[in-house]
Protein backbone atom coordinates (compact mmCIF):
# COMPACT_ATOMS: atom_id res chain seq x y z
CA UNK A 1 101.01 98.98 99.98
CA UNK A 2 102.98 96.71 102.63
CA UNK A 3 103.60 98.64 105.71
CA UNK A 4 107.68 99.44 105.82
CA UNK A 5 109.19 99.45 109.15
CA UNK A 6 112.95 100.49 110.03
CA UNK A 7 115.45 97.33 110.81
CA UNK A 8 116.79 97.38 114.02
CA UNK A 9 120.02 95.93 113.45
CA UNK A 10 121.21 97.75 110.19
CA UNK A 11 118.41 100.63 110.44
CA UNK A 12 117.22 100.51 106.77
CA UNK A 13 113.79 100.42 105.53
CA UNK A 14 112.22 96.78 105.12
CA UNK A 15 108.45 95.79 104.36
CA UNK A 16 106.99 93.96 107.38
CA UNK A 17 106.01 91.21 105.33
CA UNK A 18 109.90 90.76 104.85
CA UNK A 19 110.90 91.27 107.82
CA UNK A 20 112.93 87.20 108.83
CA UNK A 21 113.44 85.99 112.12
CA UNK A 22 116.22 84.17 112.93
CA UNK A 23 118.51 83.55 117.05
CA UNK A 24 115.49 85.39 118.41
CA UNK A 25 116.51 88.77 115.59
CA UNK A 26 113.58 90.04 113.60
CA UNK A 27 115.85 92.03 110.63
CA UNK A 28 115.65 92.99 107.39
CA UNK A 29 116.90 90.43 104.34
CA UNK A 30 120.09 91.48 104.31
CA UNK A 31 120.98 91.23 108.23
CA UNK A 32 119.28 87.77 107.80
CA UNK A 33 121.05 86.54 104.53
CA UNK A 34 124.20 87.97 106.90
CA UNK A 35 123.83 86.44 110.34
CA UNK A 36 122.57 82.99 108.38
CA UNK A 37 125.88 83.34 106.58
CA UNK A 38 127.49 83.90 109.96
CA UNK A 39 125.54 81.42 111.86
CA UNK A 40 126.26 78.62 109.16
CA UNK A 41 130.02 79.45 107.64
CA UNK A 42 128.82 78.78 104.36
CA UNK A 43 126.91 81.19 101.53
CA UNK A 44 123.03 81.95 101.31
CA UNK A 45 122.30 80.38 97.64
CA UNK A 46 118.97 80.61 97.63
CA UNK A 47 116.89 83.74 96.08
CA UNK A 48 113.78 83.82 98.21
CA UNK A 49 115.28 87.38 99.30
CA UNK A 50 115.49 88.78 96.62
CA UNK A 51 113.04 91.26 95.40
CA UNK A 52 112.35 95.46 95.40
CA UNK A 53 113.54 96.81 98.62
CA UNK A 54 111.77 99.98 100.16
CA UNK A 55 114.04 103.16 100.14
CA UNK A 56 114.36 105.82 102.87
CA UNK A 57 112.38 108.54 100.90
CA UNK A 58 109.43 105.73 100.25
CA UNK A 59 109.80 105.10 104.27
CA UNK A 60 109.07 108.64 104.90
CA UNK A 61 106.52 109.35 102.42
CA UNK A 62 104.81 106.68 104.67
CA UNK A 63 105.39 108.34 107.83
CA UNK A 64 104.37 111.78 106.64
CA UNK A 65 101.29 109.93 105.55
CA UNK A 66 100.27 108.47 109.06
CA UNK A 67 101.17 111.87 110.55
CA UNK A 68 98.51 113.41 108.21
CA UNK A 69 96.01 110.86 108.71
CA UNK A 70 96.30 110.79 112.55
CA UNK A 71 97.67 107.61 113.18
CA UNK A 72 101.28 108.56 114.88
């Protein structure tokens, strides 16, 4: 399982493999696919982010498990 981590600019749940930078921002696909759009005035038309997306629940399930194990 990919280690999810919370997005600093939107605060939702991303995998750190995901996780773009871009201006000096590490965010999440969609604040990326955003500030690119923003950055560039035109439209992200490409599908390299697409793809499952962690949820909050899946997030915490995660957390709850490092709590267990020690690791927080």
């Amino acid at each position: 399982m990919d280690k999810i981590v919370i997005c600093k600019q939107c605060g939702k749940p991303e995998y750190w493999g995901e996780m773009r930078w871009l201006s000096g921002r590490c965010t999440c696909r969609n604040c990326y696919k955003a500030n690119w759009q923003d950055e560039n005035h035109c439209l992200y038309t490409w599908d390299d982010l697409d793809g499952k997306r962690p949820t909050m629940k899946e997030y915490q399930e995660q957390q709850d498990e490092r709590y267990r194990n020690g690791k927080d």
